[in-house]
C-alpha atoms as a PDB file:
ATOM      1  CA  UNK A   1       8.175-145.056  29.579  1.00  0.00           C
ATOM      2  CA  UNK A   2       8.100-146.309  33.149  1.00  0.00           C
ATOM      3  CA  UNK A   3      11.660-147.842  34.390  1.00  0.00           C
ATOM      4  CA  UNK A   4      11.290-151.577  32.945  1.00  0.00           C
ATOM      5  CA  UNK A   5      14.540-153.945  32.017  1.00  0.00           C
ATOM      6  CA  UNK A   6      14.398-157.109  30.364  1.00  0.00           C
ATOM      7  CA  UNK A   7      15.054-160.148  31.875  1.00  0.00           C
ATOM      8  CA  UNK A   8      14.686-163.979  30.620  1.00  0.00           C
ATOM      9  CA  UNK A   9      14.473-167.012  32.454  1.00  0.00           C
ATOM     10  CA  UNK A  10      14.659-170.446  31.082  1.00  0.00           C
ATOM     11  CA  UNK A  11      12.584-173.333  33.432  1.00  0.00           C
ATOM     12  CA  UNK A  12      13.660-177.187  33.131  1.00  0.00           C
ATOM     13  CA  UNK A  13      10.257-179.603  31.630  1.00  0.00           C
ATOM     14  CA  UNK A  14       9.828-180.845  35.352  1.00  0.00           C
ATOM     15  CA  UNK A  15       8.699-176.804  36.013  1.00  0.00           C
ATOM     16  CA  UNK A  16      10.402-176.874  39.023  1.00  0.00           C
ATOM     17  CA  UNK A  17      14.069-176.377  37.735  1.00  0.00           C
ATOM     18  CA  UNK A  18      15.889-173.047  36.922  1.00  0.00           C
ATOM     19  CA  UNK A  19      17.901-173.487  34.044  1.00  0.00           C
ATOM     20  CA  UNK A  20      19.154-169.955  34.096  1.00  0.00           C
ATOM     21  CA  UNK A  21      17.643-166.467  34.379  1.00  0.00           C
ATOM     22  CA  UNK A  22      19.318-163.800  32.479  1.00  0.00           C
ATOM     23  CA  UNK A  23      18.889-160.098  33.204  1.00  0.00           C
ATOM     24  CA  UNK A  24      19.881-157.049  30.544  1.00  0.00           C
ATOM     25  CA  UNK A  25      19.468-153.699  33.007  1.00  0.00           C
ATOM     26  CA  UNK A  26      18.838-150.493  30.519  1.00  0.00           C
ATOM     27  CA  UNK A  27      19.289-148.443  33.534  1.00  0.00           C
ATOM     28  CA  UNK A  28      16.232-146.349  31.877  1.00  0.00           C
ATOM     29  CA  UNK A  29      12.975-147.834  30.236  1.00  0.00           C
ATOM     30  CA  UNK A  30      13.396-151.388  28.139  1.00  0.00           C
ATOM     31  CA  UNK A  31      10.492-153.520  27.061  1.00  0.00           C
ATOM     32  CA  UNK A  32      10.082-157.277  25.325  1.00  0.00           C
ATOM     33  CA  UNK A  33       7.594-157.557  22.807  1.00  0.00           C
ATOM     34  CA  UNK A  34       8.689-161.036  21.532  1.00  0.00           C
ATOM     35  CA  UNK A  35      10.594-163.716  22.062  1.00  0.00           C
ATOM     36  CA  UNK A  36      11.685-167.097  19.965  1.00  0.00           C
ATOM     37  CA  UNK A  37      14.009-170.035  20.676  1.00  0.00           C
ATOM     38  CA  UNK A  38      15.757-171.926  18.012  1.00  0.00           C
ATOM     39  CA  UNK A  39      16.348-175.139  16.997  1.00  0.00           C
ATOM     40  CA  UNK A  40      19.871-174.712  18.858  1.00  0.00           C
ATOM     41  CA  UNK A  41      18.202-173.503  22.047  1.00  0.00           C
ATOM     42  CA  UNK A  42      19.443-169.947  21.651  1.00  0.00           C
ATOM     43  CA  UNK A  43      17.141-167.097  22.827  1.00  0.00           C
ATOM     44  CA  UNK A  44      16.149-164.244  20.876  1.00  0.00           C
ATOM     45  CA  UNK A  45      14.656-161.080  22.039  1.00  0.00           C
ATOM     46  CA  UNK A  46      12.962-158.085  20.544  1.00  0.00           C
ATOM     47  CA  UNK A  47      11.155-154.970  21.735  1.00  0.00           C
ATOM     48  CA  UNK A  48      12.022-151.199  22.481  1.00  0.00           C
ATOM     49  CA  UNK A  49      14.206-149.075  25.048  1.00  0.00           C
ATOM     50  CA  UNK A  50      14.512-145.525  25.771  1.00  0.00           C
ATOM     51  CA  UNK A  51      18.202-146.219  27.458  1.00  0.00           C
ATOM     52  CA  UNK A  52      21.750-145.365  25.476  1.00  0.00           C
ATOM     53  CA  UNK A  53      23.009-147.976  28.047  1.00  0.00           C
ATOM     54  CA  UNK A  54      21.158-151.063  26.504  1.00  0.00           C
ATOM     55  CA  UNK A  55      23.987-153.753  26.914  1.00  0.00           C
ATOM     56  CA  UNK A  56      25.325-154.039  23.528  1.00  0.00           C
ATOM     57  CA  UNK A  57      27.419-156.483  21.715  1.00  0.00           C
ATOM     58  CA  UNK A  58      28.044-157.181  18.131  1.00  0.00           C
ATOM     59  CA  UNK A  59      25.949-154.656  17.100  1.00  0.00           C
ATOM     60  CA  UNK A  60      24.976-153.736  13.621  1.00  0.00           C
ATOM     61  CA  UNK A  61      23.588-150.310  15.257  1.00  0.00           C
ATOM     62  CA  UNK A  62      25.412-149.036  18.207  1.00  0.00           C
ATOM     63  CA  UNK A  63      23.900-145.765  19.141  1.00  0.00           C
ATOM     64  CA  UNK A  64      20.361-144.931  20.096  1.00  0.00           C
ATOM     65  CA  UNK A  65      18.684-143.203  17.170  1.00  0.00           C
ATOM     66  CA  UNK A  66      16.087-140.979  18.901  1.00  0.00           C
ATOM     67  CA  UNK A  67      13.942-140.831  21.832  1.00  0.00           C
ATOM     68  CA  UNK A  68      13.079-144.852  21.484  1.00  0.00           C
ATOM     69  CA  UNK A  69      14.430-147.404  19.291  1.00  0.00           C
ATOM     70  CA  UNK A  70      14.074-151.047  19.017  1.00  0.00           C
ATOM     71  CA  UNK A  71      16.323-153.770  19.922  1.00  0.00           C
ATOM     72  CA  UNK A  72      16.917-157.043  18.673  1.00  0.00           C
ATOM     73  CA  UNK A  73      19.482-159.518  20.592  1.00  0.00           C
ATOM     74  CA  UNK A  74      20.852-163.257  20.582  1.00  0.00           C
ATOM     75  CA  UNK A  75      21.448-164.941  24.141  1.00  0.00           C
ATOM     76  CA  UNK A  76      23.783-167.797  24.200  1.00  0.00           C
ATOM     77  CA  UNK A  77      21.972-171.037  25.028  1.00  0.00           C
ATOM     78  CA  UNK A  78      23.398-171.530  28.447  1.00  0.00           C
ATOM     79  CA  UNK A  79      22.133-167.909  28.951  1.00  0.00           C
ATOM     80  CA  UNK A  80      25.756-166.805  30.421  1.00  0.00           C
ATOM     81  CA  UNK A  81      26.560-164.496  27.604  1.00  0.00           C
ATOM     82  CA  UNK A  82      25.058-162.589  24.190  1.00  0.00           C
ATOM     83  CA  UNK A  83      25.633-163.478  20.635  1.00  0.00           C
ATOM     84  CA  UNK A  84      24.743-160.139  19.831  1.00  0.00           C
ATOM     85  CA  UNK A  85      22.257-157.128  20.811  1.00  0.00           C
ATOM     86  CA  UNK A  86      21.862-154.154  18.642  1.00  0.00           C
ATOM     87  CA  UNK A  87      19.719-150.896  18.840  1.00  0.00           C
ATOM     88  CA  UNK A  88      17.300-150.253  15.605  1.00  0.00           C
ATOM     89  CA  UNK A  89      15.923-147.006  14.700  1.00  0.00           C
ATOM     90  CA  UNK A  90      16.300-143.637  13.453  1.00  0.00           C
ATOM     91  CA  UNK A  91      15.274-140.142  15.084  1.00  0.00           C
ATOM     92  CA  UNK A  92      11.832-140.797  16.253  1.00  0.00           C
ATOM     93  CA  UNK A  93       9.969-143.464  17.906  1.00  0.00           C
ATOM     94  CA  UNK A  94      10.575-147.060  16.983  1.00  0.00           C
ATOM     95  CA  UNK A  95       9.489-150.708  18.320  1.00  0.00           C
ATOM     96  CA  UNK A  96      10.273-153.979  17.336  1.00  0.00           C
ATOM     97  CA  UNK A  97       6.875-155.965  17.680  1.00  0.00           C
ATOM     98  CA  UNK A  98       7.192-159.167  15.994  1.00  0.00           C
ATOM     99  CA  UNK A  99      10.184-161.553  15.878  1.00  0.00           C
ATOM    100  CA  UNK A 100      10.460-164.741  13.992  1.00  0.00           C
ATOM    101  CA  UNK A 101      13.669-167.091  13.736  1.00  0.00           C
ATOM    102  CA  UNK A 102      14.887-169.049  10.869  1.00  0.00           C
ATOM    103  CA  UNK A 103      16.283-172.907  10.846  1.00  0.00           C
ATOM    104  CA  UNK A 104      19.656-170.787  10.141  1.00  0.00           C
ATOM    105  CA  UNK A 105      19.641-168.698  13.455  1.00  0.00           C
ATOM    106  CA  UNK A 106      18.347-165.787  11.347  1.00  0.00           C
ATOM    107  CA  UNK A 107      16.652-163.455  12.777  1.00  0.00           C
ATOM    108  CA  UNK A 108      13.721-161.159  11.299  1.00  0.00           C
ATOM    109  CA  UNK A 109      12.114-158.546  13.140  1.00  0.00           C
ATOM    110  CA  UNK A 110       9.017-156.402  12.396  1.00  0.00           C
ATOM    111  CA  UNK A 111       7.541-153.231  14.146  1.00  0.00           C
ATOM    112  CA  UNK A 112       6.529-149.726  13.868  1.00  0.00           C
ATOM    113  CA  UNK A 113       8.602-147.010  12.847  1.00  0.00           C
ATOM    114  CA  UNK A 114       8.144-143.091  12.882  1.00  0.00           C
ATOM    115  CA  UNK A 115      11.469-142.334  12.044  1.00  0.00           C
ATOM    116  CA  UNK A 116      12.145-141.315   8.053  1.00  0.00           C
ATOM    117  CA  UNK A 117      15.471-141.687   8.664  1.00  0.00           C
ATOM    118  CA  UNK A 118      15.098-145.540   9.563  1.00  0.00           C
ATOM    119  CA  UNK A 119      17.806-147.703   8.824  1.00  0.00           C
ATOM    120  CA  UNK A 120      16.856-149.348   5.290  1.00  0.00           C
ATOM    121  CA  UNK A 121      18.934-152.082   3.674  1.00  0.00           C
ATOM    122  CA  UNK A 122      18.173-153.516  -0.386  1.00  0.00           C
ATOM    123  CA  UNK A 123      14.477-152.174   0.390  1.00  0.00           C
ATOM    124  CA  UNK A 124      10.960-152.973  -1.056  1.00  0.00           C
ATOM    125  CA  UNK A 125      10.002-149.724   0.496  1.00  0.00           C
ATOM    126  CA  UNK A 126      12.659-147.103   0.921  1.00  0.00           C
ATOM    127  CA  UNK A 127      10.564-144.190   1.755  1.00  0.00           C
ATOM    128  CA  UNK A 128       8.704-143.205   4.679  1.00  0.00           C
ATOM    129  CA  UNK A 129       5.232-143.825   3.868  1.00  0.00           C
ATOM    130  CA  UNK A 130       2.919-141.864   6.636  1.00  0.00           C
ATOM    131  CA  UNK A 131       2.465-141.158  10.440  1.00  0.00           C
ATOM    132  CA  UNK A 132       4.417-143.985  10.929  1.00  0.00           C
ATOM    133  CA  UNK A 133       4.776-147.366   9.032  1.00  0.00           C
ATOM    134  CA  UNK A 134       5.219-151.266   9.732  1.00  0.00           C
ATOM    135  CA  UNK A 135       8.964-152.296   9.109  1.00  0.00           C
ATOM    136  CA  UNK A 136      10.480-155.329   8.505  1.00  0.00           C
ATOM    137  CA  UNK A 137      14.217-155.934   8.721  1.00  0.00           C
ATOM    138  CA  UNK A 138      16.789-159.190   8.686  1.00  0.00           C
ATOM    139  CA  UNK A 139      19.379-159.767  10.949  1.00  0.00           C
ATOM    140  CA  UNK A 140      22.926-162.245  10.564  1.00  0.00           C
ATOM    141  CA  UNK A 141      22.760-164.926  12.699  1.00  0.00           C
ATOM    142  CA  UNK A 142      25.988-163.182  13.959  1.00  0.00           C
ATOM    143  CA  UNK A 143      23.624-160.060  14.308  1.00  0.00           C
ATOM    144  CA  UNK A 144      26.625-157.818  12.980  1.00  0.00           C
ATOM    145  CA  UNK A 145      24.691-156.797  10.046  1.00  0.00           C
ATOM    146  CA  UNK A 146      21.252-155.841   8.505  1.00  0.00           C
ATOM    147  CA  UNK A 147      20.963-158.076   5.354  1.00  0.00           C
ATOM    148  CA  UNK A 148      17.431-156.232   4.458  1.00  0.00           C
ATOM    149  CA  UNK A 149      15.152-153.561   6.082  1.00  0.00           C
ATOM    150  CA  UNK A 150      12.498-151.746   4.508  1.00  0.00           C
ATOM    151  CA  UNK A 151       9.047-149.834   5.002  1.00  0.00           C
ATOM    152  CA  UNK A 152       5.845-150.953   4.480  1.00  0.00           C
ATOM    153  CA  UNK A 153       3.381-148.732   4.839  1.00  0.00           C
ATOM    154  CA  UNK A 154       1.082-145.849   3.439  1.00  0.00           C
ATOM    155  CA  UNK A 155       0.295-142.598   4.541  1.00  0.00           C
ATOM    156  CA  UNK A 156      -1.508-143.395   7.854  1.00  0.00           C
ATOM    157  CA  UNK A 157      -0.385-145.543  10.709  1.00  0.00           C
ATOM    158  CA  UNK A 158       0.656-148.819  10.107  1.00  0.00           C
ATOM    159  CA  UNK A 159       2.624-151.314  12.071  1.00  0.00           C
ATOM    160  CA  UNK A 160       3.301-154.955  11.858  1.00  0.00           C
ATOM    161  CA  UNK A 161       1.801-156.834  14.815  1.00  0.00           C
ATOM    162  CA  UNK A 162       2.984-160.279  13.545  1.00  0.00           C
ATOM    163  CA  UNK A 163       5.289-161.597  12.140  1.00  0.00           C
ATOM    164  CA  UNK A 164       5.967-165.891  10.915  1.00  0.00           C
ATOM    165  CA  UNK A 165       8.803-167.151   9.476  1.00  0.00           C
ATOM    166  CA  UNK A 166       8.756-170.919   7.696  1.00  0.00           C
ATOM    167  CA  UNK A 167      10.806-173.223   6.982  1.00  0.00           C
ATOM    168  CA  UNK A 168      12.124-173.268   3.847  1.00  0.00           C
ATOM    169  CA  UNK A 169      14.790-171.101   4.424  1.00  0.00           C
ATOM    170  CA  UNK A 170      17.037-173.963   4.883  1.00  0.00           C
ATOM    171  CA  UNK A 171      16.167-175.414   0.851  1.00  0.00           C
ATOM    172  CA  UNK A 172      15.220-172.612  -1.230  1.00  0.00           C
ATOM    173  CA  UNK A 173      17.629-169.809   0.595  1.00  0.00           C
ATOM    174  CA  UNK A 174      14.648-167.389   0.343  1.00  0.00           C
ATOM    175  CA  UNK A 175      12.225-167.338   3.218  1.00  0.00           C
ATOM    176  CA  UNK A 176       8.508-166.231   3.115  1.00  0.00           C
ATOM    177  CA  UNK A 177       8.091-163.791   5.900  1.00  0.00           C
ATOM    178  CA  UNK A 178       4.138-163.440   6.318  1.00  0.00           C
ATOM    179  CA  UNK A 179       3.407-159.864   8.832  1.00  0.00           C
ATOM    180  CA  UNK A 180       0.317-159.006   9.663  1.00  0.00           C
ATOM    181  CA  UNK A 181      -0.659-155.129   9.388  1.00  0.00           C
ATOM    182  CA  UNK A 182      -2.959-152.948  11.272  1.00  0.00           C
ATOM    183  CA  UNK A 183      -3.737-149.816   9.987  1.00  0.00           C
END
């Protein structure tokens, strides 16, 4: 990967008013593939880095798993400080490319994985599948812990390109996560 960081920057309605901008150097190769606000104006961020100096906090995955993991991470609304930012992944290459945010502050996070040693929590799928396969995973709205990550995927290449999350999460506590996946 070319030398990227991630950076977010929040603009007032009038579009000529900076709210904040936020900036998370890697110091190697970091990359945003989505982004959501809640309901509560907190930001949330997802993509892949190939830096063991992502700025962590809170983390339910401290350590960089392989070559290039994912990341997932909360910024405070006022954009001063994180909620949390974690690393996911396992030995090989990993991506978060879909993000999606509950009425809770839950995150959920989808991607492609080519690591059989992914981190897998109460899974649908809890074997490696193929080349590599889609993943989706659920993060606390504290973002200290993985409440579910699994596979899905055969024995090609599969990856989840998008991912929706609605709203009845808040009534039913169960939450239909809908990902699209490209094979």
């Amino acid at each position: 990967l070319p030398r990227k960081d991630v950076f977010v920057t929040k603009i007032a309605p009038d579009g000529r008013t900076l709210v904040y901008s936020a900036f998370f150097p890697a110091g190697e190769s970091a990359e945003t593939l989505g982004l959501e606000v809640d309901a509560g104006g907190f930001v949330y961020l997802a993509g892949l880095t190939a830096s063991n100096r992502f700025p962590l906090k809170n983390a339910f995955q401290a350590r960089l798993g392989g070559d290039m993991d994912g990341f997932v991470l909360k910024l405070a609304k006022n954009g001063k400080s994180l909620v949390y930012s974690s690393y996911i992944g396992g030995g090989g290459k990993d991506m978060c490319t879909a993000l999606g945010v509950d009425i809770q502050g839950t995150a959920y996070i989808g991607g492609i994985t080519a690591s059989r040693d992914f981190p897998t929590r109460k899974a649908y799928q809890k074997s490696f599948g193929g080349k590599a396969d889609a993943f989706v995973a659920k993060v606390s709205p504290q973002g200290t812990s993985l409440l579910y990550s699994t596979f899905l995927g055969g024995t090609g290449e599969d990856w989840a390109s998008a991912l929706a999350v609605d709203a009845a999460g808040a009534v039913s506590k169960e939450t239909v996560v809908e990902i699209s996946l490209l094979a």
